[in-house]
C-alpha atoms as a PDB file:
ATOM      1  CA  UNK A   1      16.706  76.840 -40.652  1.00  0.00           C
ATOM      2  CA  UNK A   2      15.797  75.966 -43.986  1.00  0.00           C
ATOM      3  CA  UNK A   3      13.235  73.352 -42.980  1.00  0.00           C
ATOM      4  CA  UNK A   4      10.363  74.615 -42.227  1.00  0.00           C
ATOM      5  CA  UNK A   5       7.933  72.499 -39.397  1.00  0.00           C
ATOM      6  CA  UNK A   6       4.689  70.529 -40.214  1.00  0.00           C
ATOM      7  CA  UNK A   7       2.027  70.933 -38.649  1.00  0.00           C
ATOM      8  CA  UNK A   8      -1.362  68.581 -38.621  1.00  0.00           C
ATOM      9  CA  UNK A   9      -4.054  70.057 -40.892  1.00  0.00           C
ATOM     10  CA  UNK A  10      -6.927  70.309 -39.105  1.00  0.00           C
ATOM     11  CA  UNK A  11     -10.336  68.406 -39.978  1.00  0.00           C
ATOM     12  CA  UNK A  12     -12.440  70.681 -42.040  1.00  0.00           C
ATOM     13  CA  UNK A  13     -16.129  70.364 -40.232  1.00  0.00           C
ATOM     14  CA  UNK A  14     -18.926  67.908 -41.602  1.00  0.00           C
ATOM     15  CA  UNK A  15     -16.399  65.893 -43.425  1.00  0.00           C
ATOM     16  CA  UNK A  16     -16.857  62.987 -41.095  1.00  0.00           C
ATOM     17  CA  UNK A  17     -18.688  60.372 -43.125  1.00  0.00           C
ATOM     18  CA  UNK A  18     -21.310  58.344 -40.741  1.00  0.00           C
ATOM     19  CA  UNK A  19     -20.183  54.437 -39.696  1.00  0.00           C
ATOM     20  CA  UNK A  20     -23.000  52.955 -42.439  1.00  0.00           C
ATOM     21  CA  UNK A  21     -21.555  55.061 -44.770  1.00  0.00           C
ATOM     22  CA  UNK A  22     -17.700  53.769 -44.567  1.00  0.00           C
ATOM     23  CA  UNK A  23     -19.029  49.995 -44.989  1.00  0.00           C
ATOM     24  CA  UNK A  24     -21.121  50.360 -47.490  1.00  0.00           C
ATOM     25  CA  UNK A  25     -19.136  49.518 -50.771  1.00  0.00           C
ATOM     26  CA  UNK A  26     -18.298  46.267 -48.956  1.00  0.00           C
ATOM     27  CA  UNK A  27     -21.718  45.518 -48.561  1.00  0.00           C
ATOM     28  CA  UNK A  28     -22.543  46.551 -51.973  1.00  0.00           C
ATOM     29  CA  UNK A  29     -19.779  44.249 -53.196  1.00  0.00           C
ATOM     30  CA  UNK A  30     -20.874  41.094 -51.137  1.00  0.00           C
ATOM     31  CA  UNK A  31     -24.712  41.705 -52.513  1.00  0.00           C
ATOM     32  CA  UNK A  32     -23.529  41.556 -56.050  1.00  0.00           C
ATOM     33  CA  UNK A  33     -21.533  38.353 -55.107  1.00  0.00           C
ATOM     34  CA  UNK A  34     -24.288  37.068 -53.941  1.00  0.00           C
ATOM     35  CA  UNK A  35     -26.398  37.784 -57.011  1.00  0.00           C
ATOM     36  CA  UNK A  36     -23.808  36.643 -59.102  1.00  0.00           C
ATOM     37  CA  UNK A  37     -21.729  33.912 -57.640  1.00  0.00           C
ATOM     38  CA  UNK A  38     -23.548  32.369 -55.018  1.00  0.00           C
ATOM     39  CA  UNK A  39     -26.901  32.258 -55.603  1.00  0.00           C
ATOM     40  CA  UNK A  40     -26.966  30.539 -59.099  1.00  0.00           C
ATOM     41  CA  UNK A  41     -24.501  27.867 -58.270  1.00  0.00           C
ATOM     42  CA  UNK A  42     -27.047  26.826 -55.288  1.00  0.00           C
ATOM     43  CA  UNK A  43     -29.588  26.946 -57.978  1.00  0.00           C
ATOM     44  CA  UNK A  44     -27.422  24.421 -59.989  1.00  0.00           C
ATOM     45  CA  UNK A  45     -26.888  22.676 -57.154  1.00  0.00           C
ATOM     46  CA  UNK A  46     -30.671  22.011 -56.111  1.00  0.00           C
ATOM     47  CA  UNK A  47     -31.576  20.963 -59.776  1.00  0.00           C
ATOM     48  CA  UNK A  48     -28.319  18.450 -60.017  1.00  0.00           C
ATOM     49  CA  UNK A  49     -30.018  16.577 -56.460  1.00  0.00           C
ATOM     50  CA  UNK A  50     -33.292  16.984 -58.149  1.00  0.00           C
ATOM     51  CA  UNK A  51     -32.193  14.629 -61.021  1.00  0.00           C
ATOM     52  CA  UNK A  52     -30.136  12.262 -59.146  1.00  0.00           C
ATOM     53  CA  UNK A  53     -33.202  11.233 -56.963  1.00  0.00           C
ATOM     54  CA  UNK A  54     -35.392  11.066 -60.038  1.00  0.00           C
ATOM     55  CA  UNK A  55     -33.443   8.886 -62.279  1.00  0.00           C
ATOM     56  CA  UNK A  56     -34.724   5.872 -62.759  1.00  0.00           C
ATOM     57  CA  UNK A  57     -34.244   2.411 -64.592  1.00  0.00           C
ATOM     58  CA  UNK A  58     -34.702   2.826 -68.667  1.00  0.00           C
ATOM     59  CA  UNK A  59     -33.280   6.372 -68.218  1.00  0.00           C
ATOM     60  CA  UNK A  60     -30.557   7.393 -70.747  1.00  0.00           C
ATOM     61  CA  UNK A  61     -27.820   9.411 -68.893  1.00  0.00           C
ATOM     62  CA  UNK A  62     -24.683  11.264 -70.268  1.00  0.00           C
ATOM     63  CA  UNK A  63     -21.647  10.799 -67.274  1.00  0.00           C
ATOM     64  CA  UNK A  64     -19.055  13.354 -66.184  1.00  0.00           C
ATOM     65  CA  UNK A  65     -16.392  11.416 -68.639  1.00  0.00           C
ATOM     66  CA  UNK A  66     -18.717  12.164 -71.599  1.00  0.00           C
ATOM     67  CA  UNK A  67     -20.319   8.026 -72.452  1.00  0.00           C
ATOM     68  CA  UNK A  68     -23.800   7.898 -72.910  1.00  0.00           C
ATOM     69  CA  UNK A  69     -25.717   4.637 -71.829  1.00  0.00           C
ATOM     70  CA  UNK A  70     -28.567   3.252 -70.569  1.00  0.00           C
ATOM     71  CA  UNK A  71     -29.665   2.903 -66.571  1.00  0.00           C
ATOM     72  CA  UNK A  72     -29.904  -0.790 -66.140  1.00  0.00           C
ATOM     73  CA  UNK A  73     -29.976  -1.268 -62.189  1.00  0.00           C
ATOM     74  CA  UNK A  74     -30.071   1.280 -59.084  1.00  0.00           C
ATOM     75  CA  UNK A  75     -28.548   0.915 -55.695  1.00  0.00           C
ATOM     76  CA  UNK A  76     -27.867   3.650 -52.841  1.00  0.00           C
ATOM     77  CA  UNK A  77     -25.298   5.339 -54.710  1.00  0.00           C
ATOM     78  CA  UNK A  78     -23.954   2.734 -57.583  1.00  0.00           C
ATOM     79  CA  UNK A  79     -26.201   3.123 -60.688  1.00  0.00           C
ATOM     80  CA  UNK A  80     -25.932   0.109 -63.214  1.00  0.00           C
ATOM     81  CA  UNK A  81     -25.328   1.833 -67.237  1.00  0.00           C
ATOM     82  CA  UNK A  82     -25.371  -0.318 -70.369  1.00  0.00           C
ATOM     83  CA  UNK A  83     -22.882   1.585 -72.804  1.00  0.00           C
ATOM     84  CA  UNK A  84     -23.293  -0.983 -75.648  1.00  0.00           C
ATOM     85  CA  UNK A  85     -25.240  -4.468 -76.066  1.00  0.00           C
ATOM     86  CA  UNK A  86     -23.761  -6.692 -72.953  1.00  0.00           C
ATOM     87  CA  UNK A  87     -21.640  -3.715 -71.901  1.00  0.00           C
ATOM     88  CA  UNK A  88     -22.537  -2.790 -68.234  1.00  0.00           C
ATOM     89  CA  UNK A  89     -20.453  -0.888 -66.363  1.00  0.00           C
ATOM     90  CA  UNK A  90     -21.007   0.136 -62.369  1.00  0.00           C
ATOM     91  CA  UNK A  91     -20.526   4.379 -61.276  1.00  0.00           C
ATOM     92  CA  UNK A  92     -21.167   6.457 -58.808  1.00  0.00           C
ATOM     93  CA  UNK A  93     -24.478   8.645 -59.290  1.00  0.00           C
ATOM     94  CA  UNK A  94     -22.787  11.394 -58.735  1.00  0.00           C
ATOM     95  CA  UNK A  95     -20.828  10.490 -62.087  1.00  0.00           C
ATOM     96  CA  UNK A  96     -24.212  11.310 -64.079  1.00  0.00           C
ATOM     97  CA  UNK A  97     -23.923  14.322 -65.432  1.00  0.00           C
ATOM     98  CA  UNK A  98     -27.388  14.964 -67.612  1.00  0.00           C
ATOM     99  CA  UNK A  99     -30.575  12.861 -68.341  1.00  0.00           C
ATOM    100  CA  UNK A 100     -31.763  12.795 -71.646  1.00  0.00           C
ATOM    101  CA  UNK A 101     -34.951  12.780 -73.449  1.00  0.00           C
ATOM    102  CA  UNK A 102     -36.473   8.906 -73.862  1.00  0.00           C
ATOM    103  CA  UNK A 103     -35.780   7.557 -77.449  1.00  0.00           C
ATOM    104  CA  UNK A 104     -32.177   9.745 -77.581  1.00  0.00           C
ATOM    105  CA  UNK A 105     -30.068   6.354 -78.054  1.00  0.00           C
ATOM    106  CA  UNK A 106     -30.764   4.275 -81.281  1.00  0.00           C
ATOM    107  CA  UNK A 107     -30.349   0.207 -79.990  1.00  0.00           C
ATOM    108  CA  UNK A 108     -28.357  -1.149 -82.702  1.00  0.00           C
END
């Protein structure tokens, strides 16, 4: 009576996007992820590995809880590092967080 019925609007013609065209925001979005997220942390990654197999005995090496020392002694994954004269403490390599430049520590 005072409702009046609804009926489905039909589909205007040509309106039907294509099947590429419905995904391709998400694939937008994942290739700026990529570009942004992803890719430089692998980058990070690499070099990190890269310096852990090169460090070597003599090197001076800052570790993830911020003390600087001296690599003394190398084993698989235990690194020897003299913090202060007849200081050595034992870590895992993964601990080392950056190697710096020869001469960086003054021996007291």
């Amino acid at each position: 009576m005072w409702i009046s019925n609804a009926f489905a609007q039909a589909s205007a013609a040509g309106t039907d996007s294509g099947g590429l065209m419905s995904f391709l925001p998400l694939i937008l979005m994942f290739a700026v992820l990529y570009f942004i997220m992803i890719r430089p942390q692998m980058k990070r990654q690499k070099e990190s590995k890269a310096m852990l197999q090169a460090l070597a005995v003599g090197d001076e090496v800052v570790t993830s809880g911020g003390i600087i020392g001296k690599v003394t002694a190398l084993k698989d994954q235990i690194i020897s590092v003299e913090i202060s004269a007849g200081t050595v403490v034992q870590m895992q390599k993964g601990a080392i967080t950056t190697v710096l430049p020869k001469g960086t520590l003054k021996s007291a």
